[in-house]
Protein backbone atom coordinates (compact mmCIF):
# COMPACT_ATOMS: atom_id res chain seq x y z
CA UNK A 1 13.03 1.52 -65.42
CA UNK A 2 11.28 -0.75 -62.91
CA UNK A 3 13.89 -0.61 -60.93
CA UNK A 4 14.15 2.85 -59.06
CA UNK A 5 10.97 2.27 -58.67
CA UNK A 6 11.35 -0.56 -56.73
CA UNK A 7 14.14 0.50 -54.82
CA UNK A 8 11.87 4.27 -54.04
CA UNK A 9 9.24 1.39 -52.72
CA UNK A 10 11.78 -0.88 -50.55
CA UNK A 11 13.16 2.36 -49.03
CA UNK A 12 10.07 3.65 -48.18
CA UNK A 13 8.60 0.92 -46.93
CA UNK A 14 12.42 -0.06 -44.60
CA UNK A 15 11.91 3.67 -43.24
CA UNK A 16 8.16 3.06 -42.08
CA UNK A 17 9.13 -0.22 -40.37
CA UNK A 18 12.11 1.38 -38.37
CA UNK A 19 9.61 4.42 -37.33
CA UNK A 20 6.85 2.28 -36.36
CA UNK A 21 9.08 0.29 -34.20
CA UNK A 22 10.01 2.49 -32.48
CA UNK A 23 6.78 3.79 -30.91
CA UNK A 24 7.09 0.99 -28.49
CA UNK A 25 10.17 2.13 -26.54
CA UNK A 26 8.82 5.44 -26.37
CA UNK A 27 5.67 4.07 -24.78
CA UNK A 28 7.84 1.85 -22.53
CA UNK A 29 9.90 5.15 -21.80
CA UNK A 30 6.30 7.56 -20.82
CA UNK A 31 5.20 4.40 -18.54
CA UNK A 32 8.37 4.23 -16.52
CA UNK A 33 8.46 8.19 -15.86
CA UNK A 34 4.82 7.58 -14.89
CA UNK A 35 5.85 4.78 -11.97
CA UNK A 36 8.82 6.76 -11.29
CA UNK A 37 6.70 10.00 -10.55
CA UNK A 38 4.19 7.28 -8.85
CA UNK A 39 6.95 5.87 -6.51
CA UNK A 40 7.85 8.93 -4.73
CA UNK A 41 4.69 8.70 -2.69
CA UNK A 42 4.16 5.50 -1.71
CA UNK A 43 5.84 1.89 -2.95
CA UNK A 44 4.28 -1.01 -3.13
CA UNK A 45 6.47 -2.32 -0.55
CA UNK A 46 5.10 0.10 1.96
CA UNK A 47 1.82 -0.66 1.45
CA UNK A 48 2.04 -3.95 1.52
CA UNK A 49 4.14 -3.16 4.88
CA UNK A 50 1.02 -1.55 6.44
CA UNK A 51 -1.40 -4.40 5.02
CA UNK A 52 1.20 -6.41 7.56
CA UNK A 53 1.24 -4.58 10.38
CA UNK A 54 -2.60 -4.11 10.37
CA UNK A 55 -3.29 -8.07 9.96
CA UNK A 56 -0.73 -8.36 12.87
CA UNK A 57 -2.08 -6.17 15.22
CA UNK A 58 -5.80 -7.60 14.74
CA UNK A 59 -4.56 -11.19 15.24
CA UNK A 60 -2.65 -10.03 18.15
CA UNK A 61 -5.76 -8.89 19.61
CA UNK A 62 -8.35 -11.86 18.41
CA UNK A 63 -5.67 -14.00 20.34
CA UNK A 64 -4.99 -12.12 23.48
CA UNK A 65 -7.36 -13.30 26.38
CA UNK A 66 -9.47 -10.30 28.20
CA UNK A 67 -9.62 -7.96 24.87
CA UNK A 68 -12.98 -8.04 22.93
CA UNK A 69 -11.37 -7.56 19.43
CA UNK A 70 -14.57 -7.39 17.50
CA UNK A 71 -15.31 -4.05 19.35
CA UNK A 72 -11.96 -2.62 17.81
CA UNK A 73 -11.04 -1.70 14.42
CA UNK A 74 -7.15 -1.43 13.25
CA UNK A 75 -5.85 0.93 10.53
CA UNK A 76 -1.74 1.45 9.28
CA UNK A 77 -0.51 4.63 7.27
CA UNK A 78 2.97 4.43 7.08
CA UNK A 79 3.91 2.26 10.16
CA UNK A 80 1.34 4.37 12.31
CA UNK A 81 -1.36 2.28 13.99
CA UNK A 82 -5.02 3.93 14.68
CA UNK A 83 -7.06 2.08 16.77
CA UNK A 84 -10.90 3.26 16.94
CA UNK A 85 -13.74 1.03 18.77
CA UNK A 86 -14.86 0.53 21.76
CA UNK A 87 -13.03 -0.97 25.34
CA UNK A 88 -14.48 -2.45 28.13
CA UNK A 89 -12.32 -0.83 30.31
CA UNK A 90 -9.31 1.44 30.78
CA UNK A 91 -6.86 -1.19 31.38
CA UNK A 92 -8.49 -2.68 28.53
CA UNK A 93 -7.69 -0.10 26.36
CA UNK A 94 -4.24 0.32 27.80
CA UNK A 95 -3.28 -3.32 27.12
CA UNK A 96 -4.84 -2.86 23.49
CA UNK A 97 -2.05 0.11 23.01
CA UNK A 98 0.93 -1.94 24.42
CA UNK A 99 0.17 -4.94 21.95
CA UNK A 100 0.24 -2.46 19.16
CA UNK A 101 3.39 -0.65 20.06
CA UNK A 102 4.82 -4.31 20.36
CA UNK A 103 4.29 -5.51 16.86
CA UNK A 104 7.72 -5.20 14.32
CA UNK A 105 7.44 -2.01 11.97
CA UNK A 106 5.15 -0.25 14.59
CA UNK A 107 6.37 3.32 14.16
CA UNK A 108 3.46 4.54 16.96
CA UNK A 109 0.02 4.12 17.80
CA UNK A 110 -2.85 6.67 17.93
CA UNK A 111 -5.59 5.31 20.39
CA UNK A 112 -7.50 8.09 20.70
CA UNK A 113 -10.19 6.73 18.89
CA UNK A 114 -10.46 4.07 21.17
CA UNK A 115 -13.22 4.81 23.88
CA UNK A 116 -14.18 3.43 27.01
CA UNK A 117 -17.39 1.87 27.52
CA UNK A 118 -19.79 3.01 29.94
CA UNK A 119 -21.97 0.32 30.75
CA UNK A 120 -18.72 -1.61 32.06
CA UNK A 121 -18.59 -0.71 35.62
């Protein structure tokens, strides 16, 4: 009489293990909807893309002779360069734009944060 015992016990106990296992793959399952859902915004690639472009565009500048980089700050969204700071002068500032537009994955550049300085005259 042991036995159906046993057997009610080994049955249970197979059917607990085969549920419990499976709560992993559902988890798996809810975290890839959740990068999926994630992914339509932004990938990682992108943003990793504007990272580039930003470091580019700043060591384009530190490098170029006749731009004071420091005064000049350099932010990407989605291949579009904003430049905000300070110029010494017009042509300056012009120059600053061209080496921007000139960097690979440019898409444009928004320099109207970038003033002229006065006390260059």
């Amino acid at each position: 009489m042991r036995t159906p015992n046993l057997f009610r016990k080994t049955l249970i106990a197979a059917g607990l293990v085969a549920a419990f296992s499976a709560v992993p793959f559902a988890q798996v399952a809810a975290q890839d909807a959740a990068m999926q859902k994630q992914s339509d915004n932004q990938t990682v690639p992108d943003k990793t893309a504007d990272a580039w472009i930003t470091t580019k565009v700043k060591s384009e500048l530190a490098t170029t002779k006749g731009i004071k980089s420091t005064d000049i700050s350099v932010n990407t969204t989605d291949g579009v360069v904003a430049l905000t700071g300070t110029a010494t002068s017009s042509m300056e500032k012009a120059k600053v734009e061209q080496i921007a537009k000139k960097v690979k994955g440019v898409k444009s550049v928004d320099a109207s944060g970038l003033t002229v300085s006065d006390t260059a005259k």
